[in-house]
PDB file of N, CA and C in Angstrom:
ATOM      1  N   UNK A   1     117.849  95.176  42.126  1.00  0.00           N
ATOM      2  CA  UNK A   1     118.349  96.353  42.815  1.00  0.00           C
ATOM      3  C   UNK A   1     119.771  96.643  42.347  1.00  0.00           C
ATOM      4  N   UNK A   2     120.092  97.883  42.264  1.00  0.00           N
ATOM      5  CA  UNK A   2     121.298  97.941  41.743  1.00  0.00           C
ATOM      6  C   UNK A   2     122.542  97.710  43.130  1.00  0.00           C
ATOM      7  N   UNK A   3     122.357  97.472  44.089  1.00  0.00           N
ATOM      8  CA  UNK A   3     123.654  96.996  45.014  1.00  0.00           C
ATOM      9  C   UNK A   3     122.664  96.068  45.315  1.00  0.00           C
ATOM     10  N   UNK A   4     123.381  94.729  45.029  1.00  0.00           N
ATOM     11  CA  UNK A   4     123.097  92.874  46.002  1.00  0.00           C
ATOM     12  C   UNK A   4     124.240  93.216  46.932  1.00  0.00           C
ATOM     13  N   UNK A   5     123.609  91.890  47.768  1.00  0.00           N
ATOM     14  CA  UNK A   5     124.350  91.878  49.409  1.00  0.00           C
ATOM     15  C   UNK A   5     125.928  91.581  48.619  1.00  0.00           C
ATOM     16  N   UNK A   6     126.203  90.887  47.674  1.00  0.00           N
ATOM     17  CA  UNK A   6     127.826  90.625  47.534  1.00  0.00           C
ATOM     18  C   UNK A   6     128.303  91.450  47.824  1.00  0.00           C
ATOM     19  N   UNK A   7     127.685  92.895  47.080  1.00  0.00           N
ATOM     20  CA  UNK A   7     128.990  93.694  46.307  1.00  0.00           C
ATOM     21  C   UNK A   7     128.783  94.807  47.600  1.00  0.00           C
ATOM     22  N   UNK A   8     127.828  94.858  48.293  1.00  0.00           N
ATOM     23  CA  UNK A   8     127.760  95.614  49.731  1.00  0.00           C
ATOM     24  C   UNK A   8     127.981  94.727  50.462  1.00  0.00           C
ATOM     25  N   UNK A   9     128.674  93.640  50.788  1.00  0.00           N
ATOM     26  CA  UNK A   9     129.539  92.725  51.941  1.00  0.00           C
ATOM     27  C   UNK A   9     130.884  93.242  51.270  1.00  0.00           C
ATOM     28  N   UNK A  10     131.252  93.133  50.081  1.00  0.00           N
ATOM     29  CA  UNK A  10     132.648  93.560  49.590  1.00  0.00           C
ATOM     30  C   UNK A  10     133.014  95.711  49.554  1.00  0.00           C
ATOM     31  N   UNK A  11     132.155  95.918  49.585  1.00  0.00           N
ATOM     32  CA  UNK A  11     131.960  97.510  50.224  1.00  0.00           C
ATOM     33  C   UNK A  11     132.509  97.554  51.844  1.00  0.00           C
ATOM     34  N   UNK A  12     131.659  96.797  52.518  1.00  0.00           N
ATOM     35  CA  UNK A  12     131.995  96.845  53.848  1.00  0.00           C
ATOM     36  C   UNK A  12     133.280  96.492  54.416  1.00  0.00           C
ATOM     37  N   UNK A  13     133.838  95.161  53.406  1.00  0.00           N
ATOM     38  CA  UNK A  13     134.518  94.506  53.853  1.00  0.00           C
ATOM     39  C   UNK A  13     136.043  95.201  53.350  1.00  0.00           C
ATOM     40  N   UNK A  14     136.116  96.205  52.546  1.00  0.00           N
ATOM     41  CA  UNK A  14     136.958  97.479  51.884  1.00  0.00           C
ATOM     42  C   UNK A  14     137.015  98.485  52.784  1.00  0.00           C
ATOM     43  N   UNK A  15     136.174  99.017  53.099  1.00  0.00           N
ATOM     44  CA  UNK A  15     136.116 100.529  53.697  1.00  0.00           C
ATOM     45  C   UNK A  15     135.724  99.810  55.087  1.00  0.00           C
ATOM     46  N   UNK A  16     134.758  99.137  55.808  1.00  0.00           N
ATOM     47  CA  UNK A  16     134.345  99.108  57.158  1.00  0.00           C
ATOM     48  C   UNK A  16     135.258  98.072  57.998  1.00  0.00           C
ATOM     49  N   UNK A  17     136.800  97.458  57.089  1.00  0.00           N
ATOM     50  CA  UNK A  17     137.581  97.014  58.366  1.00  0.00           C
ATOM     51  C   UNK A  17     137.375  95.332  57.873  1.00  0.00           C
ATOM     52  N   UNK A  18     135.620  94.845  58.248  1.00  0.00           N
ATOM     53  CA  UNK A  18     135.320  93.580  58.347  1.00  0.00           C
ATOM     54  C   UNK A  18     133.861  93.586  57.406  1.00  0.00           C
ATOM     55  N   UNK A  19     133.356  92.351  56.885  1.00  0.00           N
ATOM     56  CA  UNK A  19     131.653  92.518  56.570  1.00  0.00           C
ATOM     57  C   UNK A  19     131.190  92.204  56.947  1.00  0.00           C
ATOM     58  N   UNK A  20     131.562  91.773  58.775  1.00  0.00           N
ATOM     59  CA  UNK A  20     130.428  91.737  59.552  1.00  0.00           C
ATOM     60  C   UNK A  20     129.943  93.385  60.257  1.00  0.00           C
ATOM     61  N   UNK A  21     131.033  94.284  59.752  1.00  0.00           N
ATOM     62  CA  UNK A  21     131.360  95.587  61.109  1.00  0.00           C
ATOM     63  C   UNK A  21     130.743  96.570  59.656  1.00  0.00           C
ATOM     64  N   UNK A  22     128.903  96.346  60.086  1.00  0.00           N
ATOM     65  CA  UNK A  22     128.169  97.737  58.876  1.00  0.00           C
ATOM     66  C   UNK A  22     128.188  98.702  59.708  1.00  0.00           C
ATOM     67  N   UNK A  23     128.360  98.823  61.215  1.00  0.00           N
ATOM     68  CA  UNK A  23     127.659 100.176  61.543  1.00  0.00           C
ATOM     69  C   UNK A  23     129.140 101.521  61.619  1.00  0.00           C
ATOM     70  N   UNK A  24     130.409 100.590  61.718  1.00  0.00           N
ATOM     71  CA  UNK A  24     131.263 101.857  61.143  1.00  0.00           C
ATOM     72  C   UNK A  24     131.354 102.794  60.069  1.00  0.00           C
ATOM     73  N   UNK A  25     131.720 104.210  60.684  1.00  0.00           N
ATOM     74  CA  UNK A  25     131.395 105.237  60.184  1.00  0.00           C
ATOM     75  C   UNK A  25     132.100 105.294  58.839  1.00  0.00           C
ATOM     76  N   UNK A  26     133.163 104.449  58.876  1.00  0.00           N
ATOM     77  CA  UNK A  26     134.201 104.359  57.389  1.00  0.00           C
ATOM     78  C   UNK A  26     133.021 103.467  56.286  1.00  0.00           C
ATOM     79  N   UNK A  27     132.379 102.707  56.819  1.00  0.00           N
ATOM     80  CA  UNK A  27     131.627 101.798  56.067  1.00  0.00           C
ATOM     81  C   UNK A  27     130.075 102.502  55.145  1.00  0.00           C
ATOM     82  N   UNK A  28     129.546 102.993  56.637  1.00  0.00           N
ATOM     83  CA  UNK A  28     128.516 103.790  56.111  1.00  0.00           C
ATOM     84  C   UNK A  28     128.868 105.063  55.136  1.00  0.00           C
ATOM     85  N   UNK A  29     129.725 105.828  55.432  1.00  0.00           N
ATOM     86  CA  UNK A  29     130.225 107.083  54.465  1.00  0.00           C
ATOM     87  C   UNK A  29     130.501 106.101  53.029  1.00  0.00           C
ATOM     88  N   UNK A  30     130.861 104.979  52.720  1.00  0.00           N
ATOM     89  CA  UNK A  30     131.733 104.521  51.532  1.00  0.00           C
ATOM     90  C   UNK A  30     129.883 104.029  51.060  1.00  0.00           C
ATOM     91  N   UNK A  31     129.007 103.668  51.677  1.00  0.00           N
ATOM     92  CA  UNK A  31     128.271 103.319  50.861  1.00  0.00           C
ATOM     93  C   UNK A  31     126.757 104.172  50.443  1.00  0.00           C
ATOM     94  N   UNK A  32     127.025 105.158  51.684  1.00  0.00           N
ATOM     95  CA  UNK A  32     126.426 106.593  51.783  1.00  0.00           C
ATOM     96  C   UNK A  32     126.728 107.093  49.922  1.00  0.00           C
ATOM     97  N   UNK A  33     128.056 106.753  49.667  1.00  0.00           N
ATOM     98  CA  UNK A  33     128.739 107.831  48.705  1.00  0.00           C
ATOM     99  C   UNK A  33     128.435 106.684  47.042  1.00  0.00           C
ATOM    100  N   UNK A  34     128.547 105.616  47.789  1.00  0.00           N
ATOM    101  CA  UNK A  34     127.864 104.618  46.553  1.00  0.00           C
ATOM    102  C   UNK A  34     126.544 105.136  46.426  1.00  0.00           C
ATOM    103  N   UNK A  35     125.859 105.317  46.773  1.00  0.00           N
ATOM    104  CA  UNK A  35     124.072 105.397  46.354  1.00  0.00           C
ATOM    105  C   UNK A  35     124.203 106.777  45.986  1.00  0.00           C
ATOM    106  N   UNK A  36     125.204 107.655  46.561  1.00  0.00           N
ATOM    107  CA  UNK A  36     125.118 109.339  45.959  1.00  0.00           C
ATOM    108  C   UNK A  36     124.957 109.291  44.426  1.00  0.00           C
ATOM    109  N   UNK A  37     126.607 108.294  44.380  1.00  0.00           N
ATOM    110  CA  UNK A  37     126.491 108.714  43.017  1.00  0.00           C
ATOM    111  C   UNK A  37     125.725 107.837  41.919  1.00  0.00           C
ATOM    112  N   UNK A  38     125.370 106.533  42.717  1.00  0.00           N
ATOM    113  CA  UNK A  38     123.909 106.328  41.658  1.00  0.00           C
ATOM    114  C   UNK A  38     122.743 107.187  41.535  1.00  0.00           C
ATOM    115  N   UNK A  39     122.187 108.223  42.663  1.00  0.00           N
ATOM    116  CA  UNK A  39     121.261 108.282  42.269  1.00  0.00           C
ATOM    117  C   UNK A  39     121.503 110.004  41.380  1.00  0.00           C
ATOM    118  N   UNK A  40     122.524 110.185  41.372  1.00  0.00           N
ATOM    119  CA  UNK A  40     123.236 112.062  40.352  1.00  0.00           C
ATOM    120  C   UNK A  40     122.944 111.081  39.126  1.00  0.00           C
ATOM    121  N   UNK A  41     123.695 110.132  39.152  1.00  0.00           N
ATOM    122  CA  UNK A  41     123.225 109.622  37.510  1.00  0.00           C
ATOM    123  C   UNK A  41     122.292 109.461  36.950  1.00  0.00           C
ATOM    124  N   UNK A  42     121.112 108.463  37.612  1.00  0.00           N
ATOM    125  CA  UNK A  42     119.511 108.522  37.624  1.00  0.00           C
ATOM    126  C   UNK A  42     119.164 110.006  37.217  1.00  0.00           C
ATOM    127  N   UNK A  43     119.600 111.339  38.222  1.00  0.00           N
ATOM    128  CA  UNK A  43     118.827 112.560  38.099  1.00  0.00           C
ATOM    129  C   UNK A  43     119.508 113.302  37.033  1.00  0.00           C
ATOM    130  N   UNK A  44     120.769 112.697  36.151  1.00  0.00           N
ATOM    131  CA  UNK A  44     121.272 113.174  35.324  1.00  0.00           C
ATOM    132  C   UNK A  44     120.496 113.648  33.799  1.00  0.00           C
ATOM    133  N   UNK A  45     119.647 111.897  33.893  1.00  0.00           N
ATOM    134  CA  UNK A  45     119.144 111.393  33.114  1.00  0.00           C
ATOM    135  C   UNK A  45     117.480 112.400  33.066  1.00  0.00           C
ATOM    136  N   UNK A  46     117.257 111.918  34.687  1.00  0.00           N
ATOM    137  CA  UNK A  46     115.818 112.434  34.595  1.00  0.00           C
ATOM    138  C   UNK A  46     115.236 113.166  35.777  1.00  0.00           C
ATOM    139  N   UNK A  47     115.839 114.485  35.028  1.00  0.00           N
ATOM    140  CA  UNK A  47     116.045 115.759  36.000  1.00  0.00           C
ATOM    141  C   UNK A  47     114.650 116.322  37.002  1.00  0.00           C
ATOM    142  N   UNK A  48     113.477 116.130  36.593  1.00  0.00           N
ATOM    143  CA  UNK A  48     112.127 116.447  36.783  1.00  0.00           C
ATOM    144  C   UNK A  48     111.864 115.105  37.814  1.00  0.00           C
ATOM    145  N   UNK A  49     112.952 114.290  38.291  1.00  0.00           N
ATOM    146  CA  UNK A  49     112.398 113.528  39.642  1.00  0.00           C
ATOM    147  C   UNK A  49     112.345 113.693  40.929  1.00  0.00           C
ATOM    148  N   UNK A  50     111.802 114.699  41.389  1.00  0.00           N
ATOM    149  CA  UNK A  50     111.923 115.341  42.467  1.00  0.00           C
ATOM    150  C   UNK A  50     111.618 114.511  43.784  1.00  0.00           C
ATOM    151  N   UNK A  51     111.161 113.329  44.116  1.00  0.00           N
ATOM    152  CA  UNK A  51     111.381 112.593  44.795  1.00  0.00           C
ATOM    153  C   UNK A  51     112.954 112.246  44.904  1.00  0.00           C
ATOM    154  N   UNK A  52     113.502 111.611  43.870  1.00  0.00           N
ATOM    155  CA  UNK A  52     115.073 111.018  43.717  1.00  0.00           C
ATOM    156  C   UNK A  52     115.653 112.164  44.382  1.00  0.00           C
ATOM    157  N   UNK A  53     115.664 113.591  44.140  1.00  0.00           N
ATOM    158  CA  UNK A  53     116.725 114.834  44.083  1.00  0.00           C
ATOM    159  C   UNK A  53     116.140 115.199  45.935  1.00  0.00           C
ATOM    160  N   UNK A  54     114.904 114.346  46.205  1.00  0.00           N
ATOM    161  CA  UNK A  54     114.926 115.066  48.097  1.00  0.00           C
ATOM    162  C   UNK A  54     115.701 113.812  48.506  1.00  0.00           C
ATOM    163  N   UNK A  55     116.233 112.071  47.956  1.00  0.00           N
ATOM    164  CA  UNK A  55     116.415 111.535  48.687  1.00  0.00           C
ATOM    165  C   UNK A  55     117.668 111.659  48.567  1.00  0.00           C
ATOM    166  N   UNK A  56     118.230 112.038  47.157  1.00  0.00           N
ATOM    167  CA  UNK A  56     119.563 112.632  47.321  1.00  0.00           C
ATOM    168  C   UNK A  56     120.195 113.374  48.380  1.00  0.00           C
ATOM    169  N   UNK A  57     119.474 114.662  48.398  1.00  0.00           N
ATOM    170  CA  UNK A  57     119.503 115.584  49.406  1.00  0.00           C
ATOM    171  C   UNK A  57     119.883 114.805  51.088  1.00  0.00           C
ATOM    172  N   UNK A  58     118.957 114.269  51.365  1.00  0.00           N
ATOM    173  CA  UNK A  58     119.244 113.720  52.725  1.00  0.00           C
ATOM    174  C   UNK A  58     120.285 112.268  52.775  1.00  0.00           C
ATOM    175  N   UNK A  59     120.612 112.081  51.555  1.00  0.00           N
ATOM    176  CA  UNK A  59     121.685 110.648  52.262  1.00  0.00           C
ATOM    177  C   UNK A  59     122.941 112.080  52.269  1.00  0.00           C
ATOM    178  N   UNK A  60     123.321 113.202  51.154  1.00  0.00           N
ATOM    179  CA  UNK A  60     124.284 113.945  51.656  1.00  0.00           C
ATOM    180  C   UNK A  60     124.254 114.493  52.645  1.00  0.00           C
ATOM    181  N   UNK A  61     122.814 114.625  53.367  1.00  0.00           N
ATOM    182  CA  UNK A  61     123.041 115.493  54.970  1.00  0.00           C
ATOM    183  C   UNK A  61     123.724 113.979  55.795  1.00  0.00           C
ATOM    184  N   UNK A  62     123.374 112.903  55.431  1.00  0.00           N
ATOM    185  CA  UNK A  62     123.502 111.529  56.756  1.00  0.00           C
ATOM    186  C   UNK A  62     125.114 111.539  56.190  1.00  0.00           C
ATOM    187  N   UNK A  63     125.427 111.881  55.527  1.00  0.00           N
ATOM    188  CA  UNK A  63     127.494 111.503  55.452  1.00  0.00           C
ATOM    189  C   UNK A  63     127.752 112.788  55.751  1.00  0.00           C
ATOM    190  N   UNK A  64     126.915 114.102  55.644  1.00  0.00           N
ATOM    191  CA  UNK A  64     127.870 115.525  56.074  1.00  0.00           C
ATOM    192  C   UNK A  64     127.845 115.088  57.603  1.00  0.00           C
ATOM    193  N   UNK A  65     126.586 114.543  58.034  1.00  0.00           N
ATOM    194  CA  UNK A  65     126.886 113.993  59.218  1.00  0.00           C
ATOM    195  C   UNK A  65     128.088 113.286  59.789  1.00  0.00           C
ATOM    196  N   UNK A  66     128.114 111.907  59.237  1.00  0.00           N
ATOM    197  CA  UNK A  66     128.528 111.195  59.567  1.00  0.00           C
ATOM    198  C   UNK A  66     130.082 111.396  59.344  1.00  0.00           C
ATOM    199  N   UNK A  67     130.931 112.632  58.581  1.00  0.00           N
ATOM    200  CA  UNK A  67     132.139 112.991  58.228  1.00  0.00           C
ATOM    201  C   UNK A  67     132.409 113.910  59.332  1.00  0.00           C
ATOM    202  N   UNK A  68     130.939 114.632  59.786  1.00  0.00           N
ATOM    203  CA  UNK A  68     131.347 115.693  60.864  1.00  0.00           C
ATOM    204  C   UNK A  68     131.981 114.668  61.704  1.00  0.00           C
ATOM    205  N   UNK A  69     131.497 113.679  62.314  1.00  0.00           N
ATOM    206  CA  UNK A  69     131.725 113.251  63.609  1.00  0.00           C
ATOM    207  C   UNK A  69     132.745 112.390  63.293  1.00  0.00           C
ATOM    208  N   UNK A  70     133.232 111.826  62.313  1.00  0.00           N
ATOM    209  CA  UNK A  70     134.610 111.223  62.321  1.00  0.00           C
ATOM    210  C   UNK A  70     135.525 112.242  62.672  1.00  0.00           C
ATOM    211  N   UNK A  71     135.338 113.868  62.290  1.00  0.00           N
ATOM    212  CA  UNK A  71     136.134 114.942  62.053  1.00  0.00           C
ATOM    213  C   UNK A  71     136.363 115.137  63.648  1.00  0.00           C
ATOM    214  N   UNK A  72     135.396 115.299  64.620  1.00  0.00           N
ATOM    215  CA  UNK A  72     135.655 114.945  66.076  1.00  0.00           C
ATOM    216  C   UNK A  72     136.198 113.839  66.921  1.00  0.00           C
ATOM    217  N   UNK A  73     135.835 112.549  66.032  1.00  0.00           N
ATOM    218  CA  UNK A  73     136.348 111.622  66.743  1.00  0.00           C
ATOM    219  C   UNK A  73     137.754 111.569  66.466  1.00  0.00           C
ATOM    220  N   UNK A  74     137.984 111.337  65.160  1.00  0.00           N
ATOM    221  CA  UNK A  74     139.191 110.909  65.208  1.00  0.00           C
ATOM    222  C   UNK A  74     139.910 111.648  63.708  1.00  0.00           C
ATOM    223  N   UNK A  75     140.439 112.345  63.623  1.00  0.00           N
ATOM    224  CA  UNK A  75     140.662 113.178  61.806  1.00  0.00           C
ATOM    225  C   UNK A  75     141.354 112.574  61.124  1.00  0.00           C
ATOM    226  N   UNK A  76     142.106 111.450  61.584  1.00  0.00           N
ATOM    227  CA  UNK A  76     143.094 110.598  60.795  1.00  0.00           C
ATOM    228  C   UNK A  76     142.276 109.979  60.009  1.00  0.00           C
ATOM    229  N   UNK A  77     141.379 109.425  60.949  1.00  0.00           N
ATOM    230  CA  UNK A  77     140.208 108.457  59.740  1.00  0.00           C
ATOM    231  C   UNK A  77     139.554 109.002  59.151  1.00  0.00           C
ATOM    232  N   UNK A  78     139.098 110.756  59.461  1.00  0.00           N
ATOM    233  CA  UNK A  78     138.350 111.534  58.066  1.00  0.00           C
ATOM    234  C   UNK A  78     139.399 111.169  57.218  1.00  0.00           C
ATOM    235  N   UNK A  79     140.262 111.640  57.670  1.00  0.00           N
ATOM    236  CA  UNK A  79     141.388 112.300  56.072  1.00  0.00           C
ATOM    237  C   UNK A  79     141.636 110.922  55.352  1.00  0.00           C
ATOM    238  N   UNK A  80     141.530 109.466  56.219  1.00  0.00           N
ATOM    239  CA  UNK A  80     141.633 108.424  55.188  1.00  0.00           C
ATOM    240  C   UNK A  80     140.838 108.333  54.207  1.00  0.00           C
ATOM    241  N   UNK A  81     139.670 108.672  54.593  1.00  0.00           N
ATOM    242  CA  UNK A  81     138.426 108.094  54.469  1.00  0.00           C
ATOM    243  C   UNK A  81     138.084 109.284  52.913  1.00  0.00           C
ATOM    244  N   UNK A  82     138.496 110.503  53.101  1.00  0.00           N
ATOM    245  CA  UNK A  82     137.936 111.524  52.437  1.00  0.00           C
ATOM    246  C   UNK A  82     138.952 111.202  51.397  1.00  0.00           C
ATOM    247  N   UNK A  83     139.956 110.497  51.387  1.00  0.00           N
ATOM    248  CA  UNK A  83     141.146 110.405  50.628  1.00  0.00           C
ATOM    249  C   UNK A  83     140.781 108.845  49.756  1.00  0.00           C
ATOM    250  N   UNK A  84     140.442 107.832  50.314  1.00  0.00           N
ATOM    251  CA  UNK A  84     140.317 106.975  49.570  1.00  0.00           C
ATOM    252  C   UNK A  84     139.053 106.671  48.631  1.00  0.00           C
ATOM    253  N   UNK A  85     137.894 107.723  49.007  1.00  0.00           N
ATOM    254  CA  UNK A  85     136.652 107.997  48.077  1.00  0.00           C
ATOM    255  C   UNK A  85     136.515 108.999  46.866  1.00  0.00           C
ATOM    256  N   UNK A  86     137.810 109.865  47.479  1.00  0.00           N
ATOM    257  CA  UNK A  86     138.244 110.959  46.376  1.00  0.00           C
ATOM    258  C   UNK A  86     137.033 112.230  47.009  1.00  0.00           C
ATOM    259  N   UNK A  87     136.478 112.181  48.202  1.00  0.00           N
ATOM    260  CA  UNK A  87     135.177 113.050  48.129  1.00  0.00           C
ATOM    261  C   UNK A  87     135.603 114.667  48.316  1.00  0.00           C
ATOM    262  N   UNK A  88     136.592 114.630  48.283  1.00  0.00           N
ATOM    263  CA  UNK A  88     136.772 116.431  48.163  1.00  0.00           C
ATOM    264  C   UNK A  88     137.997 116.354  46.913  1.00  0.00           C
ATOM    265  N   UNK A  89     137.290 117.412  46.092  1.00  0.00           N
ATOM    266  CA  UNK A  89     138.010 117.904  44.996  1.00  0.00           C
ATOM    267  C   UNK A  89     138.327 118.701  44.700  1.00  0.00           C
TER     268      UNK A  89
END
């Protein structure tokens, strides 16, 4: 698989605070945004996978999500968060 538990315990343990703490929203967006951009590369390659390009589709609705509601909870931690992934350009 292209992410083992290391390098998603060291994901978590970067962006989610701790690598025991997966269900924060800083954690999930950072690894939401890891699999984005593996799978643009995959569809870079091999554009006619229309399975890959719907599951694409919905991990960006689960972080437009999951950015909305940091954006309510708390905006300091969007703007960290949107700042240390680079996700707006």
């Amino acid at each position: 698989m292209y992410l083992d538990s290391k390098s998603k315990t060291d994901l978590f343990k970067k962006h989610g605070g701790s690598k025991e703490n997966t269900g924060s929203a800083e954690g999930q967006i950072a690894l939401f945004s890891y699999r984005i951009n593996h799978l643009t590369e995959h569809l870079k390659k091999n554009r006619k996978d229309y399975a890959t390009q719907r599951a694409l589709q919905l991990l960006v609705g689960k972080r437009r999500s999951l950015l909305d509601y940091l954006t309510k909870k708390d905006i300091e931690r969007y703007r960290a968060i949107v700042k240390e992934l680079g996700l707006r350009r």
